[in-house]
C-alpha atoms as a PDB file:
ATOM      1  CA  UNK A   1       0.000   0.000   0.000  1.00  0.00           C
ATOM      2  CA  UNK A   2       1.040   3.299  -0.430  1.00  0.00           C
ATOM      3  CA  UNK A   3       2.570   6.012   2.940  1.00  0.00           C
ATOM      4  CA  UNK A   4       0.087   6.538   5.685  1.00  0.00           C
ATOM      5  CA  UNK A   5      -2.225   9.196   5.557  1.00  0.00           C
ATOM      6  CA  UNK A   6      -0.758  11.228   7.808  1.00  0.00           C
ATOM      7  CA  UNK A   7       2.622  11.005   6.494  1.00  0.00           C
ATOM      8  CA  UNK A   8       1.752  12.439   2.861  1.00  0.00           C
ATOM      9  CA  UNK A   9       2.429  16.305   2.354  1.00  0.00           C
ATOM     10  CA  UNK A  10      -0.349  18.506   3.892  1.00  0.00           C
ATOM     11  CA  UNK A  11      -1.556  21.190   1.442  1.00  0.00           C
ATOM     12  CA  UNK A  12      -4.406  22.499   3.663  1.00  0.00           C
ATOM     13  CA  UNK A  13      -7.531  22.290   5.087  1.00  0.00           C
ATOM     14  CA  UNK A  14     -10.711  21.845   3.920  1.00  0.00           C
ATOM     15  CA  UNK A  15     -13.619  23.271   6.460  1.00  0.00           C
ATOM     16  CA  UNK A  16     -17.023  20.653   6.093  1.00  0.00           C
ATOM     17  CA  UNK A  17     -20.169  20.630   7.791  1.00  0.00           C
ATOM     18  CA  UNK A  18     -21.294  16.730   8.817  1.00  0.00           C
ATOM     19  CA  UNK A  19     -24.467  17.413  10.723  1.00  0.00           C
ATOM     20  CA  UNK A  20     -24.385  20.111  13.410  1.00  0.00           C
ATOM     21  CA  UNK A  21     -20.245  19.547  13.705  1.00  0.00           C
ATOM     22  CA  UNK A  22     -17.802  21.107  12.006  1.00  0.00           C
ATOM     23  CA  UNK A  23     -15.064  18.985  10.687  1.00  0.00           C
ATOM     24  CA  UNK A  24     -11.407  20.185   9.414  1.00  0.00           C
ATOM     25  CA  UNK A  25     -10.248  17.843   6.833  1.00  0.00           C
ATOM     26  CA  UNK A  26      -6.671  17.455   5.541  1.00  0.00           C
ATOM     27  CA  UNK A  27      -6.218  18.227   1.933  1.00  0.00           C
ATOM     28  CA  UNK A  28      -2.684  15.981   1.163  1.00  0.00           C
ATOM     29  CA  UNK A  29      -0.961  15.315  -1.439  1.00  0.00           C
ATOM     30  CA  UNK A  30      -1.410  11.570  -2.708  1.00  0.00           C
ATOM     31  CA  UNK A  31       1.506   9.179  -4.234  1.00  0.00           C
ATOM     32  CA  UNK A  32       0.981   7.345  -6.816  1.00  0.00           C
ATOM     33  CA  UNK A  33      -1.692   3.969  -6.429  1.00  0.00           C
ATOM     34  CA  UNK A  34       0.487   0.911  -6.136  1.00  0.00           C
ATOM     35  CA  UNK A  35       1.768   0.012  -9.525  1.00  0.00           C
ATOM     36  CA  UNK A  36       1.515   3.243 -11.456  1.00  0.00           C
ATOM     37  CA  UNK A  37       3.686   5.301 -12.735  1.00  0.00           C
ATOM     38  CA  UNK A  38       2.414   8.392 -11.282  1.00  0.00           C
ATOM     39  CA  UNK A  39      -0.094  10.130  -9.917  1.00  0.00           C
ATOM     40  CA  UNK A  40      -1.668  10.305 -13.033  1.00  0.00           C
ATOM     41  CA  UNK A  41      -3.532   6.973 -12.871  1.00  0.00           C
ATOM     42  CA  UNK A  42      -5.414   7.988 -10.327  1.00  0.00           C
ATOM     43  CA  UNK A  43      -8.190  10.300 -10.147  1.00  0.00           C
ATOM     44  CA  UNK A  44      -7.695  14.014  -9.492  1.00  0.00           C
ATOM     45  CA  UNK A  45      -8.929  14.001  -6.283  1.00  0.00           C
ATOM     46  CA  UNK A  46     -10.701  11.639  -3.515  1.00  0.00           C
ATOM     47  CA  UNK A  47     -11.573  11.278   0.298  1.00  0.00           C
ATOM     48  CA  UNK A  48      -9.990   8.232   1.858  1.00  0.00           C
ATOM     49  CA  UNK A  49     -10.468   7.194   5.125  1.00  0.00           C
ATOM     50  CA  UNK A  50      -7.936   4.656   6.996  1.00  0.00           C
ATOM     51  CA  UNK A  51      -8.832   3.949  10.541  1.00  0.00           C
ATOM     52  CA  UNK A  52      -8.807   6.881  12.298  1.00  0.00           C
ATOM     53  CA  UNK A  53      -7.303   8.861   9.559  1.00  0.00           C
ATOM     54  CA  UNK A  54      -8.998  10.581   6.902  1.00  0.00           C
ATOM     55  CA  UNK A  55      -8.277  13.391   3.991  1.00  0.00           C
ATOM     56  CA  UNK A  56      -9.125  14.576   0.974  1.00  0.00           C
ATOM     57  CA  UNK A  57      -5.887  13.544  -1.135  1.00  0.00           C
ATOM     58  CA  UNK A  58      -4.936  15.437  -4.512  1.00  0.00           C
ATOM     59  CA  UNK A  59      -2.616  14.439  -7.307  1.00  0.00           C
ATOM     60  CA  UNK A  60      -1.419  18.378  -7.053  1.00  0.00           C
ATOM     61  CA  UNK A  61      -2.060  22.021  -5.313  1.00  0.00           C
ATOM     62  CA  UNK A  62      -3.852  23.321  -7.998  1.00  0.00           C
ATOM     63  CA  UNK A  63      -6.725  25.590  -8.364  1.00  0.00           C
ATOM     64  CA  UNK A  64      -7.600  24.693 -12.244  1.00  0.00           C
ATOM     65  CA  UNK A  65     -11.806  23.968 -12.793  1.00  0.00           C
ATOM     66  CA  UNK A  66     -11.340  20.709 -13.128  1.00  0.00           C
ATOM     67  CA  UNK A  67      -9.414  20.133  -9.863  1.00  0.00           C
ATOM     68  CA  UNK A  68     -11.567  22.082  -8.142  1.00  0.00           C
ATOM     69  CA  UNK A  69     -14.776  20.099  -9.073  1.00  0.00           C
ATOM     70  CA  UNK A  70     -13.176  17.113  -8.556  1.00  0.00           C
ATOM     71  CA  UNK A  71     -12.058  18.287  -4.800  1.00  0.00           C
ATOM     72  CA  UNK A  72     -15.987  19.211  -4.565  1.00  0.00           C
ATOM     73  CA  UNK A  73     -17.140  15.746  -5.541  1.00  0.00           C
ATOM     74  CA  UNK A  74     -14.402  14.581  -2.917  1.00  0.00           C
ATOM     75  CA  UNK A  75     -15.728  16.623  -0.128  1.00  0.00           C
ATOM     76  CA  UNK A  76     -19.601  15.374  -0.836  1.00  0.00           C
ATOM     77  CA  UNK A  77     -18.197  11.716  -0.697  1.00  0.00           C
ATOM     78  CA  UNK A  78     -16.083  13.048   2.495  1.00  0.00           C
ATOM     79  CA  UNK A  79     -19.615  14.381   4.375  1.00  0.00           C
ATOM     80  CA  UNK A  80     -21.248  10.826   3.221  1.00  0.00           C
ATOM     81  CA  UNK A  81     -18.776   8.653   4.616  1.00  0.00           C
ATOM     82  CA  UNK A  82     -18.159  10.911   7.771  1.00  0.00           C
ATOM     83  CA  UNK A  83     -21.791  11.745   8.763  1.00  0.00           C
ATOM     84  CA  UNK A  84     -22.109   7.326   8.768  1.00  0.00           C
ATOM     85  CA  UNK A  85     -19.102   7.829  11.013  1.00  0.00           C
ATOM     86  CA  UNK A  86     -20.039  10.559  13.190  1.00  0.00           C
ATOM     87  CA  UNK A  87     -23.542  10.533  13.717  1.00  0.00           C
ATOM     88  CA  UNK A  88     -24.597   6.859  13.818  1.00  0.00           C
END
């Protein structure tokens, strides 16, 4: 598998609202999947979660539309799979 969460380079935070909490979410920097190249197999950007761990993990700090959408559809999945987490 790839470097813990926690271990790949932090590029910011990402503010989200899961229920009535508010929940700070790392925005890292991801490696590329196990058995690729680079970074560019993978998609732009998603929300993994790993135990206790969790981010939003980008193939790069960019601001282009399409990164920016794709950091929006991560941060939807990121308020699914947390309010499960969270509220239940």
């Amino acid at each position: 598998m790839g470097m813990p969460i926690g271990r790949q380079e932090l590029l910011g935070f990402v503010e989200l609202k899961v229920g009535s909490i508010e929940v700070r979410v790392p925005l890292r920097k991801m490696d590329a999947p196990p058995g690729a190249d680079s970074p560019l197999d993978s998609p732009l950007a998603r929300f993994t979660m790993d135990g206790g761990s969790y981010a939003i993990m980008v193939r790069d700090k960019d601001e282009s539309p399409p990164m920016m959408a794709a950091v929006e559809r991560a941060c939807e999945e990121a308020v699914r799979q947390l309010s499960k987490k969270l509220l239940s």
